[in-house]
N, C-alpha and C. Protein backbone atom coordinates (compact mmCIF):
# COMPACT_ATOMS: atom_id res chain seq x y z
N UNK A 1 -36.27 76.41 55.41
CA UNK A 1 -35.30 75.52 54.81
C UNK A 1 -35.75 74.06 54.92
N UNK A 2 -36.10 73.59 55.83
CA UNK A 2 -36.72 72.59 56.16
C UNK A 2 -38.15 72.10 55.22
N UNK A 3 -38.61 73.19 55.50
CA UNK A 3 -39.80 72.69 54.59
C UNK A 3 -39.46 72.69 53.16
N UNK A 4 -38.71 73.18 52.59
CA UNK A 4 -38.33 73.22 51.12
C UNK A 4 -37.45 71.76 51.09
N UNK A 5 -36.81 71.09 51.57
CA UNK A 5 -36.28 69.80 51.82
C UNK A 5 -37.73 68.84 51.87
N UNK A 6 -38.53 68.99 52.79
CA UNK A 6 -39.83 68.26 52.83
C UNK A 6 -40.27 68.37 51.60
N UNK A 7 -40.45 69.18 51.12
CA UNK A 7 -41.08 69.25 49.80
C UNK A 7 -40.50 68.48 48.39
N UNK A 8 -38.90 68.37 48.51
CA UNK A 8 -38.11 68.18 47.40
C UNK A 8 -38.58 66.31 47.85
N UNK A 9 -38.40 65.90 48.72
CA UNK A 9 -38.26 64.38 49.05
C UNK A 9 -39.63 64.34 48.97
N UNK A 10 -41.00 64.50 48.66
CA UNK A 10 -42.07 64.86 48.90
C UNK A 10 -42.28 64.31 47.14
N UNK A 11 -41.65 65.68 46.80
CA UNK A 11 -41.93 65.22 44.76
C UNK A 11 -41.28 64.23 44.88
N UNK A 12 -40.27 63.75 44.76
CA UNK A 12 -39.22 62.62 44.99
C UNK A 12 -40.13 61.33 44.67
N UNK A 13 -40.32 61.13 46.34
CA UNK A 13 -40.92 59.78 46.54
C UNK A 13 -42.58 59.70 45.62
N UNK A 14 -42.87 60.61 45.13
CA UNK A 14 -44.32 60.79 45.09
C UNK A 14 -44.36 60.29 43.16
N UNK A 15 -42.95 61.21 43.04
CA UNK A 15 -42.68 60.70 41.32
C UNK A 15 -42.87 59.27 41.12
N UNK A 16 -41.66 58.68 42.26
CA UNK A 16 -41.36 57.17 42.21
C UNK A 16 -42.25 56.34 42.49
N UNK A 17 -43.16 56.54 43.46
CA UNK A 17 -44.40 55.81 43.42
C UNK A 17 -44.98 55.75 42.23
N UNK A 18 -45.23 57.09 41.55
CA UNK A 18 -46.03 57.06 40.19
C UNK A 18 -45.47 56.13 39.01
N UNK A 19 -44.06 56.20 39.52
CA UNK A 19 -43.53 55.13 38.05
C UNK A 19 -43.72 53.81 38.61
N UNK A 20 -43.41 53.49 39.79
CA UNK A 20 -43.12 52.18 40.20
C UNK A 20 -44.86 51.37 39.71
N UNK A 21 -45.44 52.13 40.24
CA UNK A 21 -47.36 51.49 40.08
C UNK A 21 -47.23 51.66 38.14
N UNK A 22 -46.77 52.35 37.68
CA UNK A 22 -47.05 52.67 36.24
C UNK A 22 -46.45 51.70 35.87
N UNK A 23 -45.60 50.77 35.75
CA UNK A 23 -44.38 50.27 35.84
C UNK A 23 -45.38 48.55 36.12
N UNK A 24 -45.55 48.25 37.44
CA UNK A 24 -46.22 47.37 37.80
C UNK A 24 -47.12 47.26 37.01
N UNK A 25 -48.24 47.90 36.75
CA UNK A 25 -49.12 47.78 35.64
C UNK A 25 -48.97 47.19 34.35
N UNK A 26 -47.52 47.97 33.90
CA UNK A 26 -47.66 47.48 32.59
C UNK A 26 -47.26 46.14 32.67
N UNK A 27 -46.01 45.41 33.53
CA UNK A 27 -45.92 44.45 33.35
C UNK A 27 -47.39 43.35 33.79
N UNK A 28 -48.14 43.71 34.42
CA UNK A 28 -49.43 42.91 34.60
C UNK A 28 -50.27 43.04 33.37
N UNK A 29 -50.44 43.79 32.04
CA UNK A 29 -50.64 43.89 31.32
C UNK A 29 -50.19 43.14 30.39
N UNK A 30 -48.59 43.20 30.09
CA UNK A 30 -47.67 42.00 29.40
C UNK A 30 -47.72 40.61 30.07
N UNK A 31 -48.95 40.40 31.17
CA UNK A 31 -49.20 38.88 31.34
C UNK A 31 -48.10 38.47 32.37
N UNK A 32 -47.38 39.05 33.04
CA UNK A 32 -46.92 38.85 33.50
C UNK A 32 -47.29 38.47 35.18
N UNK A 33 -46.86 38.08 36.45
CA UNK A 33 -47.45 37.88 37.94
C UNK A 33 -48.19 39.26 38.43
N UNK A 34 -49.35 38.91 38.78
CA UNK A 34 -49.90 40.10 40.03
C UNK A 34 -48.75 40.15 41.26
N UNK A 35 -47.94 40.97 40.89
CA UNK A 35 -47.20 41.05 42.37
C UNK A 35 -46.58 42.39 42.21
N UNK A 36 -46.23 42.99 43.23
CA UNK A 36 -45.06 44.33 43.05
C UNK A 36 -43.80 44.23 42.82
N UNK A 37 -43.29 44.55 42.10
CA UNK A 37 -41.83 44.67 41.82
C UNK A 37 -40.60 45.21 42.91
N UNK A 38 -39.79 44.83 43.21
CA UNK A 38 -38.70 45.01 44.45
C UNK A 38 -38.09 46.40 44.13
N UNK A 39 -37.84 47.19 45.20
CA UNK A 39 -36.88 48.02 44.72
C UNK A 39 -35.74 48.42 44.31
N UNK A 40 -34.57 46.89 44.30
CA UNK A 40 -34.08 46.85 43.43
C UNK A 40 -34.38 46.43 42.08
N UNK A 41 -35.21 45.82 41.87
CA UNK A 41 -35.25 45.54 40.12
C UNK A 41 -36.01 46.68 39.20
N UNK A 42 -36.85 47.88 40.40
CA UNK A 42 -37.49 49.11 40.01
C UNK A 42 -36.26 49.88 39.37
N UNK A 43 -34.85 49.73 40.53
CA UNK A 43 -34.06 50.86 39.86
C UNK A 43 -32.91 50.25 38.81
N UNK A 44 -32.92 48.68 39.06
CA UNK A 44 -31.95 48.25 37.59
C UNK A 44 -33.21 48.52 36.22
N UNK A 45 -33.74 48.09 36.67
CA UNK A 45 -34.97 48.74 35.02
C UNK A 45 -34.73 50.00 34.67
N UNK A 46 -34.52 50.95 35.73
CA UNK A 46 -34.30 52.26 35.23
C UNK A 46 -32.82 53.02 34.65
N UNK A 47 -31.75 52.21 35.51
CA UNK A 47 -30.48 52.36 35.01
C UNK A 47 -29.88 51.40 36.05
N UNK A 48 -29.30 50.29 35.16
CA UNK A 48 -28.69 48.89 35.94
C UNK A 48 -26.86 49.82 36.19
N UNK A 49 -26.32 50.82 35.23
CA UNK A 49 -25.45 51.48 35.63
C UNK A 49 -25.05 51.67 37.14
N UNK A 50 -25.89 52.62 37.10
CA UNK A 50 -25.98 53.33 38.44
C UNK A 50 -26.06 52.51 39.65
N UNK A 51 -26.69 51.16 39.69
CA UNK A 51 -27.26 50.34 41.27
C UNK A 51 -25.91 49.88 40.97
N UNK A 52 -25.03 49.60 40.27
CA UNK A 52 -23.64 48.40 40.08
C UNK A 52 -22.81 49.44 40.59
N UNK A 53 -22.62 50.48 40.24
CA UNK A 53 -21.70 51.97 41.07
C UNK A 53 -21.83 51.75 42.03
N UNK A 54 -23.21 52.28 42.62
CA UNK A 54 -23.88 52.27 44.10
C UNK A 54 -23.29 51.50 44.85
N UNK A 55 -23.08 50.30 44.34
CA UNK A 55 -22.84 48.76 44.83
C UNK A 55 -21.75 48.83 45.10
N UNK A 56 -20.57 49.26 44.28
CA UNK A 56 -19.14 49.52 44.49
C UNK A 56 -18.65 50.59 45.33
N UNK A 57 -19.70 51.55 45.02
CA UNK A 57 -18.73 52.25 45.70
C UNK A 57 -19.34 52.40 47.68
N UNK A 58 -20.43 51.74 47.86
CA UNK A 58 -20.76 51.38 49.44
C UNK A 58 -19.90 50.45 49.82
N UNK A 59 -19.46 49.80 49.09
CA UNK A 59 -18.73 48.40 49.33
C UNK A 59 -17.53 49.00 49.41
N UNK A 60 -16.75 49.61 48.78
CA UNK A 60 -14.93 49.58 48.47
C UNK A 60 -15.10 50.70 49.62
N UNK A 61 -16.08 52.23 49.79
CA UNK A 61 -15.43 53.34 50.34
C UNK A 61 -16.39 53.84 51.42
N UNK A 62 -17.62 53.34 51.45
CA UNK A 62 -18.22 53.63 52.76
C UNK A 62 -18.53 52.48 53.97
N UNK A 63 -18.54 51.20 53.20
CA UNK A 63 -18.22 50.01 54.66
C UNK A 63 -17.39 50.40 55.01
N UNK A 64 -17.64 50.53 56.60
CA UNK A 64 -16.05 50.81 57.37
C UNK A 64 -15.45 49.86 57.62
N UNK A 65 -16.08 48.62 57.19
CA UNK A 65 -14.79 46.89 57.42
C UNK A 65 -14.27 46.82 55.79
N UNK A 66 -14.70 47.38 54.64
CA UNK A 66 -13.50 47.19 54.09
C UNK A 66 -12.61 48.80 53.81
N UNK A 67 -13.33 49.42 54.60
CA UNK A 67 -12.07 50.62 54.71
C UNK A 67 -11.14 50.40 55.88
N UNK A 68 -11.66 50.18 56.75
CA UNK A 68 -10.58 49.88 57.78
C UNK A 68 -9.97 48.28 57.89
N UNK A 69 -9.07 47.64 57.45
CA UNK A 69 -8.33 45.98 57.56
C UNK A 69 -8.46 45.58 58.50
N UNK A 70 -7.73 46.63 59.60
CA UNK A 70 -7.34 46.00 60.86
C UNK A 70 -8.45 45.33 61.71
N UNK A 71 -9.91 45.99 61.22
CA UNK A 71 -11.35 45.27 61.84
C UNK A 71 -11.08 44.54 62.05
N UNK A 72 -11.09 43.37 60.89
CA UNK A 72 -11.16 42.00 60.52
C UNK A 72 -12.24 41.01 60.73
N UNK A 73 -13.43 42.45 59.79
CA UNK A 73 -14.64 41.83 59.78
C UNK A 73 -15.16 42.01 58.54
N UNK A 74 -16.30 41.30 58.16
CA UNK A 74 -17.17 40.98 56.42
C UNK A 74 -17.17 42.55 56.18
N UNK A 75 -17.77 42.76 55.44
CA UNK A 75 -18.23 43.92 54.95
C UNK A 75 -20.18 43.59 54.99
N UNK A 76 -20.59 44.57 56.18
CA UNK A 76 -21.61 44.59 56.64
C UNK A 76 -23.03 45.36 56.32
N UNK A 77 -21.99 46.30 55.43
CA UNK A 77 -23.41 47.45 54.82
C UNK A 77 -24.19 47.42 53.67
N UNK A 78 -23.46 46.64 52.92
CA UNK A 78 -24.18 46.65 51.55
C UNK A 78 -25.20 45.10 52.08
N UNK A 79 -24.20 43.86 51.89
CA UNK A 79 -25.62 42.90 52.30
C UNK A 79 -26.32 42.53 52.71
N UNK A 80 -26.07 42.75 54.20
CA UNK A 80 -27.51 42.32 55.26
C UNK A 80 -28.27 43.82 55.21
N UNK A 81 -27.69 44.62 55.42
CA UNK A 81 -28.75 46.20 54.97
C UNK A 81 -28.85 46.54 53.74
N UNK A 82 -28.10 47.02 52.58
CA UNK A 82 -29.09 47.57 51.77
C UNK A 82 -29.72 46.83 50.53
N UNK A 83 -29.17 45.42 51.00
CA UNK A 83 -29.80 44.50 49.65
C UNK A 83 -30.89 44.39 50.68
N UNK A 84 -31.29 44.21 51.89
CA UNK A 84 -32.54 43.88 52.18
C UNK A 84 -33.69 44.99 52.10
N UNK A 85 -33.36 46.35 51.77
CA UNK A 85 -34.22 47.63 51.61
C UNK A 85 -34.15 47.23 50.18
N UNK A 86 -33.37 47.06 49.29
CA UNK A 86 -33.63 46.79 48.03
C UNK A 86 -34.57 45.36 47.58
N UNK A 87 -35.28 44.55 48.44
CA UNK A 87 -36.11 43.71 47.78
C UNK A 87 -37.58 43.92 48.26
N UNK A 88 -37.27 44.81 49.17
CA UNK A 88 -38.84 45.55 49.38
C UNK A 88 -39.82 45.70 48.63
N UNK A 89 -40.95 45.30 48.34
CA UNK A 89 -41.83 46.22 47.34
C UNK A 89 -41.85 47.63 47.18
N UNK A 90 -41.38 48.00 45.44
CA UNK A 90 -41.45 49.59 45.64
C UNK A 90 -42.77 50.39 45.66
N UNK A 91 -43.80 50.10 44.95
CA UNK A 91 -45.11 51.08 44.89
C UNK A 91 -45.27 51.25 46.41
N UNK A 92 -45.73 50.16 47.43
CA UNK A 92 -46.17 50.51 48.83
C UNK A 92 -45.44 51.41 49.64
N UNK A 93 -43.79 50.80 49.23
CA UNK A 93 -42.90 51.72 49.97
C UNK A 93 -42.80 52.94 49.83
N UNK A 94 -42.59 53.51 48.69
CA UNK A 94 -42.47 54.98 48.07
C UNK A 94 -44.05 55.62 48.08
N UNK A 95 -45.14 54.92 48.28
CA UNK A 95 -46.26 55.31 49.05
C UNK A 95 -46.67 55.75 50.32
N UNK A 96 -45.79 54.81 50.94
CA UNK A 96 -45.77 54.86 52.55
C UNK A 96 -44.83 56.51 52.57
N UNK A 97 -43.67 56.45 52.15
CA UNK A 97 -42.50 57.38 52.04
C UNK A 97 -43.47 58.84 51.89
N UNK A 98 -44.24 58.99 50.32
CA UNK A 98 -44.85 60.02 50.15
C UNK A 98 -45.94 60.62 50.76
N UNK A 99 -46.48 59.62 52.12
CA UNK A 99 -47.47 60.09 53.22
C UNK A 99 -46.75 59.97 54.26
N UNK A 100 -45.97 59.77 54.26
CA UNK A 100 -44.99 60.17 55.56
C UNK A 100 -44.68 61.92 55.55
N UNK A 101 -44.04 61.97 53.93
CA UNK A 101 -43.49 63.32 54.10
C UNK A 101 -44.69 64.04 53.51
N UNK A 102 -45.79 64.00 53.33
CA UNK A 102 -46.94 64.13 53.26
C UNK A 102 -47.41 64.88 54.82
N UNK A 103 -47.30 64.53 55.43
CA UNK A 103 -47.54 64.17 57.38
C UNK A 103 -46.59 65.24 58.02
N UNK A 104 -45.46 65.10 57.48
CA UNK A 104 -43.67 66.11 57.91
C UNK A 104 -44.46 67.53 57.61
N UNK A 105 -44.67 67.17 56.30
CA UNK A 105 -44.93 69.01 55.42
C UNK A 105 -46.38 69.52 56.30
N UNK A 106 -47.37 69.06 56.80
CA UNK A 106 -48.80 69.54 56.68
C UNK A 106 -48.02 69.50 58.97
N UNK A 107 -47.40 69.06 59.46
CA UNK A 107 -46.90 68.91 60.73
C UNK A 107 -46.11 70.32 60.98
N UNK A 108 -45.54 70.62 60.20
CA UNK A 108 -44.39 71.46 59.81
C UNK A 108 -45.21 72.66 60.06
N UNK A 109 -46.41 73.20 58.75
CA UNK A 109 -46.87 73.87 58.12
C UNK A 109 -48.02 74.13 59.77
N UNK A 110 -48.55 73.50 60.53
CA UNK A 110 -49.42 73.70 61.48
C UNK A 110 -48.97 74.51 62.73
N UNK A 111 -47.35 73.84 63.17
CA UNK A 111 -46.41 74.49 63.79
C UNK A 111 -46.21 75.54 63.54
N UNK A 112 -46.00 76.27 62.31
CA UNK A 112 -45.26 77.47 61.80
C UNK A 112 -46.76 78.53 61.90
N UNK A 113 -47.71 77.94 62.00
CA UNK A 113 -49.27 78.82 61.60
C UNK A 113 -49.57 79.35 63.11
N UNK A 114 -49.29 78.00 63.80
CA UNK A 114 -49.92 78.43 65.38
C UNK A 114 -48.95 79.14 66.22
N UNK A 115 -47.51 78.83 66.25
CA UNK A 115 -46.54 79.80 66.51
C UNK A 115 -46.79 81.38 66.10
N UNK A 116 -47.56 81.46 64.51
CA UNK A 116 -47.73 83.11 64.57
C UNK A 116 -49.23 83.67 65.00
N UNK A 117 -49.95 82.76 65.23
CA UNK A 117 -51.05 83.31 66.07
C UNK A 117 -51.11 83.34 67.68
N UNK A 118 -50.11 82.95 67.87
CA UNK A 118 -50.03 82.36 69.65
C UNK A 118 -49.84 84.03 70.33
């Protein structure tokens, strides 16, 4: 079960790298800066819908300061954390991501081999 999870986040990150560098390219092609693109502006390019949801609905129903009043504190999850994972560079990151679980699966797969020869 595990390894079929490794595997799904595996294609995952491995897709997104492929677009994000495909992606980077072309805009270096259209003359645009040698630089990597953030991972938020990777996924408003892809559907600005969806990151504005995202946005709402971390904010209104999973911060627990604006679900709970009585805190009587900011709302802490969306801006200092996930806008700061969102200006990350995406190609390196979702690179890093896809040799990580790259590392999980072939870790996994060594465990499960030597356990049946032991």
């Amino acid at each position: 079960m595990i390894q079929i999870i490794v595997y799904i986040f595996l294609a995952i990150f491995s897709l997104l790298a492929i677009f994000s560098c495909s992606y980077d390219v072309h805009l270096l092609l259209n003359g645009l800066d040698p630089k990597f693109t953030s991972i938020g502006r990777f996924w408003y390019e892809l559907s600005p819908n969806s990151l504005q949801i995202f946005e709402v609905i971390v904010s209104r129903y999973i911060d627990p300061c604006s679900l709970f009043l009585n805190l009587g504190c900011s709302p802490m999850l969306w801006h200092p954390l996930i806008s700061s994972i969102l200006i990350l560079p995406a190609t390196p990151i979702f690179i890093l991501l896809s040799l990580s679980f790259i590392w999980l699966q072939r870790r996994y797969r060594n465990q499960k081999t030597s356990a049946y020869f032991k």
